[in-house]
N, C-alpha and C. Protein backbone atom coordinates (compact mmCIF):
# COMPACT_ATOMS: atom_id res chain seq x y z
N UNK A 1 -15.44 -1.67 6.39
CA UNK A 1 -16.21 -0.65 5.71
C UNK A 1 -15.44 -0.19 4.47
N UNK A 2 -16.23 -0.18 3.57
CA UNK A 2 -15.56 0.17 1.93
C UNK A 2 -16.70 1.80 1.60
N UNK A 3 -16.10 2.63 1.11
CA UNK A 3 -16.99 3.73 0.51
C UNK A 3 -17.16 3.90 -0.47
N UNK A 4 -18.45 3.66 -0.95
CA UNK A 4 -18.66 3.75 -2.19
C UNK A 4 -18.43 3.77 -3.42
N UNK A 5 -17.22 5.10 -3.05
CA UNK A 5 -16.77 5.45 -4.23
C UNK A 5 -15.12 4.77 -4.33
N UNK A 6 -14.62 4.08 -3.42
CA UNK A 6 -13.75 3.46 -3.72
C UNK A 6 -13.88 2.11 -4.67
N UNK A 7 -12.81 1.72 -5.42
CA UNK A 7 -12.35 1.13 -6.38
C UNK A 7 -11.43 0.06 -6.31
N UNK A 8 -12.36 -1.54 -5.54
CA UNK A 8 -11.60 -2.25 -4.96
C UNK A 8 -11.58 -3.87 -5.55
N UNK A 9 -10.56 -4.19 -6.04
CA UNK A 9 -10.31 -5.49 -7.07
C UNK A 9 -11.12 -6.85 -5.83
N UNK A 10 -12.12 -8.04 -6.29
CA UNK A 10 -12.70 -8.59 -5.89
C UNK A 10 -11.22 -9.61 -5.46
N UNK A 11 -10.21 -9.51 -6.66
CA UNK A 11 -8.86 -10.34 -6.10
C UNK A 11 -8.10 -10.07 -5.05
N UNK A 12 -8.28 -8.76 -4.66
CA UNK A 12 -7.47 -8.04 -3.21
C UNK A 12 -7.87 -9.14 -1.92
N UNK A 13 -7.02 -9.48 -1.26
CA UNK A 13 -7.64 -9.81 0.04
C UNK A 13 -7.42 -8.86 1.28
N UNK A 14 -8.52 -8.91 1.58
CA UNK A 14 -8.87 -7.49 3.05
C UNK A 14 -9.11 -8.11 4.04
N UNK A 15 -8.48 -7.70 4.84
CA UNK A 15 -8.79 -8.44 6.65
C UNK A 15 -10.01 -7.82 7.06
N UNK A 16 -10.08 -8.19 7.97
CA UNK A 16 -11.26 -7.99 9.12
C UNK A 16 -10.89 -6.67 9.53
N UNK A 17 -12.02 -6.06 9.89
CA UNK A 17 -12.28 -4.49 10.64
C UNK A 17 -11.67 -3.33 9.33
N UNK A 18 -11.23 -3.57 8.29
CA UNK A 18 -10.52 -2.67 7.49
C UNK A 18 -11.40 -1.95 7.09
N UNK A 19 -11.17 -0.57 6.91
CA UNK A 19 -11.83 0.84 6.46
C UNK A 19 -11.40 1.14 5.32
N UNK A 20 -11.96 0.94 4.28
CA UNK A 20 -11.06 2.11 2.96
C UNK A 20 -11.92 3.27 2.59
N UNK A 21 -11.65 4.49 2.83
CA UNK A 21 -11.98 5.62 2.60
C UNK A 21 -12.34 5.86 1.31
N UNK A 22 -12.60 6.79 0.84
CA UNK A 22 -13.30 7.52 -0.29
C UNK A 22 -12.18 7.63 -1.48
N UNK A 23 -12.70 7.24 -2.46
CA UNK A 23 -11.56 7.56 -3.90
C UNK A 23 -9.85 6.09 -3.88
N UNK A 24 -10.78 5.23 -2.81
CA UNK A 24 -9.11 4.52 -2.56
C UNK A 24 -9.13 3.34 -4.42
N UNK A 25 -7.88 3.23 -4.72
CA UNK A 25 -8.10 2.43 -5.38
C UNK A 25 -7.01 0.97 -5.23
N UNK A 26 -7.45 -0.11 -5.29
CA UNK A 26 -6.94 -1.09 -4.60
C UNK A 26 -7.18 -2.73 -5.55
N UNK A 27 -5.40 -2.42 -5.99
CA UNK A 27 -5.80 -3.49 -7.42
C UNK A 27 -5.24 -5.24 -7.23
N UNK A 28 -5.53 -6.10 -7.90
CA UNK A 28 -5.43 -7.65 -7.98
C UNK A 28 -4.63 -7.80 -6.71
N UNK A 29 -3.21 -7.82 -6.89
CA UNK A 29 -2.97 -8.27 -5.71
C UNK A 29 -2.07 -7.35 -4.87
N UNK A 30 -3.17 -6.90 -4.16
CA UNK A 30 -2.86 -6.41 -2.95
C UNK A 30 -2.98 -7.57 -1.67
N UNK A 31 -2.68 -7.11 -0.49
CA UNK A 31 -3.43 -7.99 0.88
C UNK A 31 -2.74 -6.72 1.86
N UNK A 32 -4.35 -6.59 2.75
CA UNK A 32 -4.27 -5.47 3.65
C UNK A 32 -4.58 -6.47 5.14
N UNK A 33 -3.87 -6.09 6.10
CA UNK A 33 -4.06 -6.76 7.37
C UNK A 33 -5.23 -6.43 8.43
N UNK A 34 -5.89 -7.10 9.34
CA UNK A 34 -6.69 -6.57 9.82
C UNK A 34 -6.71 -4.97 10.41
N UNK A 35 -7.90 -4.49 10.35
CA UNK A 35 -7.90 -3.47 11.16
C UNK A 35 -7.23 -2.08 11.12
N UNK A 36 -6.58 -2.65 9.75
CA UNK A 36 -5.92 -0.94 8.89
C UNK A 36 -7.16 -0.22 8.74
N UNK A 37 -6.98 1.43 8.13
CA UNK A 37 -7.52 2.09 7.69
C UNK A 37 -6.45 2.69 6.60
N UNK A 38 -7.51 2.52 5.44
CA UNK A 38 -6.83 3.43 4.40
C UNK A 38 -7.49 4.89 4.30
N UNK A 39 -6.75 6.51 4.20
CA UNK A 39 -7.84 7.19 4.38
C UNK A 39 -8.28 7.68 3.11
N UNK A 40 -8.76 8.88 2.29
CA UNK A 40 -8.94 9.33 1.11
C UNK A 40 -7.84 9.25 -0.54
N UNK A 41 -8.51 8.06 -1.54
CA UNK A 41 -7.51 8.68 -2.28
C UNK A 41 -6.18 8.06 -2.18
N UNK A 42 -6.03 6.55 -1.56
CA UNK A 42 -5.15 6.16 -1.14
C UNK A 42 -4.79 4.98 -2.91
N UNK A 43 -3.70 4.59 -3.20
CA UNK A 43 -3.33 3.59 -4.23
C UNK A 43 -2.96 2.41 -3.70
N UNK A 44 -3.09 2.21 -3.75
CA UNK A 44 -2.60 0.26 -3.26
C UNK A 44 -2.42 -0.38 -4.93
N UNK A 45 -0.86 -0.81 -5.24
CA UNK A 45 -0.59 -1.23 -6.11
C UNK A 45 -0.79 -2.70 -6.32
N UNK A 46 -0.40 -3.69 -7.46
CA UNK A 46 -0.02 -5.26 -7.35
C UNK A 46 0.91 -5.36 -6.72
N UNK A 47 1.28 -5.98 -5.86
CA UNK A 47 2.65 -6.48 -5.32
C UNK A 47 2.57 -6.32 -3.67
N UNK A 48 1.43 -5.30 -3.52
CA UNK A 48 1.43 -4.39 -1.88
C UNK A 48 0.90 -5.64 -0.75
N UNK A 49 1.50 -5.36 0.31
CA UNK A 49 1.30 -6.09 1.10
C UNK A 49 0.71 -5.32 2.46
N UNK A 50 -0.04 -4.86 3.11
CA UNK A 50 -0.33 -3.81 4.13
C UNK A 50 -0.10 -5.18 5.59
N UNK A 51 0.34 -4.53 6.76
CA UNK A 51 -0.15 -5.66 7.68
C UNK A 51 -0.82 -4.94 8.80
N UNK A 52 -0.92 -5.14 9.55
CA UNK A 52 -2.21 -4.93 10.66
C UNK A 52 -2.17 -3.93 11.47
N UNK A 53 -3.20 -3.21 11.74
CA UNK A 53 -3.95 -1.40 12.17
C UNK A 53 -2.49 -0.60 11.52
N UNK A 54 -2.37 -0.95 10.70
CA UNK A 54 -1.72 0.23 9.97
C UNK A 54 -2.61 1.23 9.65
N UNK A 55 -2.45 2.95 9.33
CA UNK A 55 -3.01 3.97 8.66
C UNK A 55 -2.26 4.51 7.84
N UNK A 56 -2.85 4.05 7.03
CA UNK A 56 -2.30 5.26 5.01
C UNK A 56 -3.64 6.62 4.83
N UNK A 57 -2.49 7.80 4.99
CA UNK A 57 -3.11 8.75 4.85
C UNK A 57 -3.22 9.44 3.57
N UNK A 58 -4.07 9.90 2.98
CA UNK A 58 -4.84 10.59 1.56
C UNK A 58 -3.63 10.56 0.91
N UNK A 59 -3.65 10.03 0.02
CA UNK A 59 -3.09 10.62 -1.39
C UNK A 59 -1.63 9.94 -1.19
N UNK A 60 -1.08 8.64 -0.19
CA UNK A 60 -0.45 8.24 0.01
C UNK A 60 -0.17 6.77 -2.03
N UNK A 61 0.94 6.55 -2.46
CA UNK A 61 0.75 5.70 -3.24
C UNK A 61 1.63 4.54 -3.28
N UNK A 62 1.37 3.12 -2.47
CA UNK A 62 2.35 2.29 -2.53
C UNK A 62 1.96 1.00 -3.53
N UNK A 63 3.10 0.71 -3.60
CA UNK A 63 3.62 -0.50 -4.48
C UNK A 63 3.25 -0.48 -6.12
N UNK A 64 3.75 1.05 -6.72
CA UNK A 64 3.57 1.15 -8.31
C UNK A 64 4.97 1.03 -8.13
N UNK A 65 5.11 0.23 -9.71
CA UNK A 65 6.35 0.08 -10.47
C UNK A 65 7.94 1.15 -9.51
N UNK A 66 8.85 0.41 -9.61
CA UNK A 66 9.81 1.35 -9.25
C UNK A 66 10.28 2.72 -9.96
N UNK A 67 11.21 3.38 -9.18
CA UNK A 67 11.81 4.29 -10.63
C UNK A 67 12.85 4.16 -10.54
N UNK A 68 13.22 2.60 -11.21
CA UNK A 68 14.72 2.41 -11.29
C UNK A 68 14.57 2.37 -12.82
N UNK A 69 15.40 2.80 -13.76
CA UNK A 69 15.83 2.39 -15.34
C UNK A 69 16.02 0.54 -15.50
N UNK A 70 16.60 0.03 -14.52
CA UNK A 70 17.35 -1.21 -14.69
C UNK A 70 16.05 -2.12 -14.60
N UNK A 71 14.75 -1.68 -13.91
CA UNK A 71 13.25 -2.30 -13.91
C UNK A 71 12.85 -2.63 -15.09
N UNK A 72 12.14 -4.08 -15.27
CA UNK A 72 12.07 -4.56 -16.62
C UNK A 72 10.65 -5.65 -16.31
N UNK A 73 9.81 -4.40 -15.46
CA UNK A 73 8.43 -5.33 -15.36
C UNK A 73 8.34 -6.56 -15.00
N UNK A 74 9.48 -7.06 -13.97
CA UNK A 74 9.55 -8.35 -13.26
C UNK A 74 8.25 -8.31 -12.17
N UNK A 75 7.68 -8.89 -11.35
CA UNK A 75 7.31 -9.11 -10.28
C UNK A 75 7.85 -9.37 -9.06
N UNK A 76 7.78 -7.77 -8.22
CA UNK A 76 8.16 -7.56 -7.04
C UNK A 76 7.57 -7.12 -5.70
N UNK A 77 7.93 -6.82 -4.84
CA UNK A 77 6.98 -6.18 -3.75
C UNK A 77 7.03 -5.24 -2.84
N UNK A 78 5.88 -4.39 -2.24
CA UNK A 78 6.13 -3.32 -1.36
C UNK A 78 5.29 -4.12 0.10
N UNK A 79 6.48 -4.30 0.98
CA UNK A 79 6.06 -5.11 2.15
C UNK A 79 5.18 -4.29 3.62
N UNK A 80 4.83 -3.80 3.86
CA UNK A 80 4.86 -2.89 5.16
C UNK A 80 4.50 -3.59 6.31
N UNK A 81 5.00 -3.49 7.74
CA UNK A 81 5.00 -4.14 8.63
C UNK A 81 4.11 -3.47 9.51
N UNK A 82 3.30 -4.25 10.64
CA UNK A 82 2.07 -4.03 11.52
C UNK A 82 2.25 -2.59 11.92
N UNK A 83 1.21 -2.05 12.43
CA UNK A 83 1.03 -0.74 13.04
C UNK A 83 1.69 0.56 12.19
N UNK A 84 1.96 0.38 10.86
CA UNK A 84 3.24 1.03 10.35
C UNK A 84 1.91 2.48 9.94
N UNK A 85 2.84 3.66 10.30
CA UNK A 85 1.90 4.43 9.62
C UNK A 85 2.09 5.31 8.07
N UNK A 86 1.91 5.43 6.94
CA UNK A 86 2.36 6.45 6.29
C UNK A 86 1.33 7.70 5.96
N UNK A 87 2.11 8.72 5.63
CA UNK A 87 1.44 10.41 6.25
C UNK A 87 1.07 10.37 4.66
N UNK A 88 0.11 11.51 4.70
CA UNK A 88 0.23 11.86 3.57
C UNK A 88 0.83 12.35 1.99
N UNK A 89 0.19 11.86 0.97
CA UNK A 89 1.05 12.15 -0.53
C UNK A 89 2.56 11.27 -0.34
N UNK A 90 2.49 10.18 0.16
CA UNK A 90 4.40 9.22 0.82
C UNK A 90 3.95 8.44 -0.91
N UNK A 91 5.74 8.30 -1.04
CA UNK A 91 5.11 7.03 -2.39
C UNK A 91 5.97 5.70 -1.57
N UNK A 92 5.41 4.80 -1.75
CA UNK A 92 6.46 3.51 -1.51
C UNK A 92 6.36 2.69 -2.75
N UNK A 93 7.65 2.21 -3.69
CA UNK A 93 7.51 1.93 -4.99
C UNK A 93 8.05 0.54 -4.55
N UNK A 94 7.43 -0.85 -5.30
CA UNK A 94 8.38 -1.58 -5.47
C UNK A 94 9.44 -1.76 -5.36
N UNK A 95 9.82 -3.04 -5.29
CA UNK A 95 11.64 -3.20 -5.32
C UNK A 95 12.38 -3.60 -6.91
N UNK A 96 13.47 -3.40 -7.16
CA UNK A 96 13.52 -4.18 -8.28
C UNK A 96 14.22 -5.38 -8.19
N UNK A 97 14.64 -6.05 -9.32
CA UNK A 97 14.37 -7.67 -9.32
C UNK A 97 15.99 -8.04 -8.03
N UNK A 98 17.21 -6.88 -8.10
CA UNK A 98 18.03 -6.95 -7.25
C UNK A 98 17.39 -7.49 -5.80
N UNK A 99 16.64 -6.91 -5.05
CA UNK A 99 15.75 -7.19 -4.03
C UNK A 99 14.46 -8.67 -4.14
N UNK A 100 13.82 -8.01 -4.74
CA UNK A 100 12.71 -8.98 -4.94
C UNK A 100 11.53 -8.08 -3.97
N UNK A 101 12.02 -6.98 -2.84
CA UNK A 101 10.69 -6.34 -2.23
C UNK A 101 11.39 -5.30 -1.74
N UNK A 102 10.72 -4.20 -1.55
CA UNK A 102 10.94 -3.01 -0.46
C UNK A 102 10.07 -3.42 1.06
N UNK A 103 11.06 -3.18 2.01
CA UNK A 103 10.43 -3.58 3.29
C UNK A 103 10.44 -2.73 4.15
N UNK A 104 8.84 -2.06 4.79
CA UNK A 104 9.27 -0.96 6.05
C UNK A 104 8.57 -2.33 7.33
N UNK A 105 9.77 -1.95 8.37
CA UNK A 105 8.94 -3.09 9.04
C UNK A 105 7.64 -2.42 10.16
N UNK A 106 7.88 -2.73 11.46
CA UNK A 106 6.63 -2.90 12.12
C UNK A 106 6.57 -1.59 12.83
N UNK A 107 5.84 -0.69 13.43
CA UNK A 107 5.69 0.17 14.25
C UNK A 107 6.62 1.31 13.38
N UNK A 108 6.70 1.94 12.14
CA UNK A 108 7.44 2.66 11.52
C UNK A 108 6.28 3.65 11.02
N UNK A 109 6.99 4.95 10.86
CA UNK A 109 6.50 6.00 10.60
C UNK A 109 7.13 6.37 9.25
N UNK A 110 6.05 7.01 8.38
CA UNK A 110 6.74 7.49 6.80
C UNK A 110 6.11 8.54 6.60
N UNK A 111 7.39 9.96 6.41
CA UNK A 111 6.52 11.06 7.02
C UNK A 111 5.85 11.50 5.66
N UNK A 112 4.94 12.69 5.47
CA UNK A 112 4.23 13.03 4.41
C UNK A 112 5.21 13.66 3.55
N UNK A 113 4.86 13.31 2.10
CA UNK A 113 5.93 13.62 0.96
C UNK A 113 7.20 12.81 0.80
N UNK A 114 7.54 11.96 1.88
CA UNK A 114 8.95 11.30 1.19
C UNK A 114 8.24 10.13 0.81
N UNK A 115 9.26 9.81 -0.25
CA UNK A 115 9.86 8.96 -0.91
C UNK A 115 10.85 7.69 -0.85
């Protein structure tokens, strides 16, 4: 289920059973795993990787650009692992080219407001 008013790139790939809530916006390459829900207002950057019945709560924003200085618009990634949940307004930014990805793995919690 997609709502209406969400804003979702035909290049994204979305699993099966996925929900994206109201105001989500969800660009080229993303890939969300089955059976997530994204809820209100959610960002899904290029690079994001969601994996399966995860929940991103409102106003949550992963995989925009890092905020490192030493970032120089390489192509990198924000990984998140199955069941993972993040709370509301969380940012998860890219990695920079040192890494190649930021990784939360599986069954992890990201509480509302951090960073």
């Amino acid at each position: 289920m997609i709502h209406s008013t969400a804003i979702v790139s035909e290049k994204a790939k979305i699993g099966i059973n996925v929900k994206i809530g109201p105001y989500c916006v969800i660009n080229d390459d993303v890939e969300i795993g089955d059976e997530t829900q994204l809820f209100s207002n959610v960002v899904l950057d290029n690079g994001t990787r969601l994996g399966s019945e995860c929940k991103i709560f409102s106003g949550a924003v992963i995989g925009t650009a890092p905020q490192d200085l030493k970032y120089d618009g390489e192509t990198t990634y924000a990984i998140i692992g199955n069941r993972t949940v993040v709370r509301e307004y969380a940012t998860i930014n890219r990695a920079t080219v040192a890494t190649g990805k930021t990784t939360i793995g599986d069954d992890c919690l990201v509480m509302a407001y951090s960073h």
